[in-house]
C-alpha atoms as a PDB file:
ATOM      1  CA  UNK A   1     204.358 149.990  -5.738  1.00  0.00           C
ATOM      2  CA  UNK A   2     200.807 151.600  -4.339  1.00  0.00           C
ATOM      3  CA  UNK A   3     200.450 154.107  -2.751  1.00  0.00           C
ATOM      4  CA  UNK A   4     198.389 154.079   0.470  1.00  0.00           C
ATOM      5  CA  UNK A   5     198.669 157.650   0.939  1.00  0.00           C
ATOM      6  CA  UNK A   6     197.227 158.751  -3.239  1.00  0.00           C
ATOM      7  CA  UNK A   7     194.288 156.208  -3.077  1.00  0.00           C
ATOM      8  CA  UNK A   8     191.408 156.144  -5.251  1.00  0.00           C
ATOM      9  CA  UNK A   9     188.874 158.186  -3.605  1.00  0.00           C
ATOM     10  CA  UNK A  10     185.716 155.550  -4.142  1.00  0.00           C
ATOM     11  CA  UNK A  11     187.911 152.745  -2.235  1.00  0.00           C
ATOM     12  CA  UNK A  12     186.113 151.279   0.519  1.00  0.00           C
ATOM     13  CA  UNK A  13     187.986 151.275   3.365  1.00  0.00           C
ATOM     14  CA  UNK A  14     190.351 148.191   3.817  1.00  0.00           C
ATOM     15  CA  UNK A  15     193.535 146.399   3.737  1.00  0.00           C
ATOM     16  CA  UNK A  16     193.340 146.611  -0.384  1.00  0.00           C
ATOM     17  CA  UNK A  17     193.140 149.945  -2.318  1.00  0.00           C
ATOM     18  CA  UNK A  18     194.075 151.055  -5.806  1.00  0.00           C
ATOM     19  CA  UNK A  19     195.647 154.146  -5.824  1.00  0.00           C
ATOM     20  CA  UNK A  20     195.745 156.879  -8.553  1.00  0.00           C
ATOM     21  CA  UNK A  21     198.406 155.434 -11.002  1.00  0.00           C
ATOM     22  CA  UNK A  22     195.440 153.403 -12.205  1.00  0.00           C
ATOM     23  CA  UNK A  23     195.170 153.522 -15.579  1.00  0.00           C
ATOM     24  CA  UNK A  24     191.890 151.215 -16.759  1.00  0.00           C
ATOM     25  CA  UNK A  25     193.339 148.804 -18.220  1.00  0.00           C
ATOM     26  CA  UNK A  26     190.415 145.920 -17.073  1.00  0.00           C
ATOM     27  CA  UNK A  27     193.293 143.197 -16.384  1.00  0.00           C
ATOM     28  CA  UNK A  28     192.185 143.075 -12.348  1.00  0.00           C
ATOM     29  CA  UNK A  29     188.898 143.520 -13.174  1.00  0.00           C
ATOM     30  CA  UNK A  30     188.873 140.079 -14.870  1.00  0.00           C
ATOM     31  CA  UNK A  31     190.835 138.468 -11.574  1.00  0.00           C
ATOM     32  CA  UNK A  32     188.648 140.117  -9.287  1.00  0.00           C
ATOM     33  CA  UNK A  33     185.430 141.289 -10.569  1.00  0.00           C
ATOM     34  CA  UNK A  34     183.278 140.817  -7.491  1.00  0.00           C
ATOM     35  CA  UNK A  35     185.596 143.424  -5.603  1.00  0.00           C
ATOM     36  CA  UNK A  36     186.519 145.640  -8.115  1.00  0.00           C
ATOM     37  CA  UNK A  37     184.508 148.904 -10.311  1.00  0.00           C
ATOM     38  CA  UNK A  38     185.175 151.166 -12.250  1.00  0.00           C
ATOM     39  CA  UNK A  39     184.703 155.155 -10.756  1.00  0.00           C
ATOM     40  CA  UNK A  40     181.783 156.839 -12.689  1.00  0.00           C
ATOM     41  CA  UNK A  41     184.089 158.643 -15.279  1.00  0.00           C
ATOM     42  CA  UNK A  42     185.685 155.329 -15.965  1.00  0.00           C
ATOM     43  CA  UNK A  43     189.363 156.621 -15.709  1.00  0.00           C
ATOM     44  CA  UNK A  44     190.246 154.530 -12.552  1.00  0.00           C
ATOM     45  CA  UNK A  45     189.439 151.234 -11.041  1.00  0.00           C
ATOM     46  CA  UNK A  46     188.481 151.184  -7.260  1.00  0.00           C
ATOM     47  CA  UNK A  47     188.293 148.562  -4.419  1.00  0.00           C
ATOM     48  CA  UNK A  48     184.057 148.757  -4.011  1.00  0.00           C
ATOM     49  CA  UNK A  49     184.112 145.866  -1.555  1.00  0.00           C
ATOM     50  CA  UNK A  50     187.481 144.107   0.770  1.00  0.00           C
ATOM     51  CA  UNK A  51     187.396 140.298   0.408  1.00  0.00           C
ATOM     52  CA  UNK A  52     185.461 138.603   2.825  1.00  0.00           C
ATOM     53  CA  UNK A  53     186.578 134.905   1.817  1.00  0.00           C
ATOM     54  CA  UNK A  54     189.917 133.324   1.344  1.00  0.00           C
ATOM     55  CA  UNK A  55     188.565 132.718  -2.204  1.00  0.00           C
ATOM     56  CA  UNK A  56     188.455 136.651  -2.675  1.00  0.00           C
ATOM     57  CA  UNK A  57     191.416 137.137  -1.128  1.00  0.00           C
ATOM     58  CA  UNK A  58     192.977 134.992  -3.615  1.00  0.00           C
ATOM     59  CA  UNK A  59     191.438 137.331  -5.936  1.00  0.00           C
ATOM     60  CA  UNK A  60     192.962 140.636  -5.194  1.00  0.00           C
ATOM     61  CA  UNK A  61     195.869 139.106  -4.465  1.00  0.00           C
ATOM     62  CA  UNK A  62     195.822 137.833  -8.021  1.00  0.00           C
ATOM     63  CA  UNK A  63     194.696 141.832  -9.436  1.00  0.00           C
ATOM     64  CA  UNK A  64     197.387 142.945  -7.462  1.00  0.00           C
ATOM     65  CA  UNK A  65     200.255 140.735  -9.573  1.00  0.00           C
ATOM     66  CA  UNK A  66     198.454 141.257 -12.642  1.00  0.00           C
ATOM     67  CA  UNK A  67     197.889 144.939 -12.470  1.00  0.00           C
ATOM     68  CA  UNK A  68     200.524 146.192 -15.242  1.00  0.00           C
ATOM     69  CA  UNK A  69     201.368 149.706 -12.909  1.00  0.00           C
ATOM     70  CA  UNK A  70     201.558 148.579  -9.651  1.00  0.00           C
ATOM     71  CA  UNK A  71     198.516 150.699  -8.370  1.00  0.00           C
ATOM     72  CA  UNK A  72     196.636 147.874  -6.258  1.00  0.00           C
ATOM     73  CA  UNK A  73     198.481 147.840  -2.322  1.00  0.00           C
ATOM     74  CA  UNK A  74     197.700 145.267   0.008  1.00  0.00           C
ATOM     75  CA  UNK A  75     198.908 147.708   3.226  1.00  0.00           C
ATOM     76  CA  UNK A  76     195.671 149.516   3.228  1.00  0.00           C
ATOM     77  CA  UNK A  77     193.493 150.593   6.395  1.00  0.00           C
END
């Protein structure tokens, strides 16, 4: 399960986060890649945007199932 309180710096703030237990695997990048970057150094995957549709919250919800370490939360602020 995330963790709200060891997020990803670069996360926009928001109900959805990834924290640091990221490891770059690309799997929620390919469920939500209009919400989703890699940091500069490539070694974690942050929330750059929240979802602004019900379509895109579909999305993250999606990441957040696939995501193969549990690092996306959905209990953000």
């Amino acid at each position: 399960m995330a963790d709200k309180n060891d997020k990803v710096p670069e996360n926009v703030p928001g109900k959805f986060y990834v924290d640091n237990s990221c490891v770059p695997c690309n799997d929620c990048l390919e469920e939500a890649p209009q919400l989703l970057k890699y940091t500069d150094d490539e070694s974690k995957v942050y929330f750059h945007r929240q979802p602004a549709t019900p379509e895109e919250t579909i999305a993250a919800r999606k990441a957040k199932e696939i995501c193969p370490v549990e690092a996306i939360g959905d209990d953000g602020e």
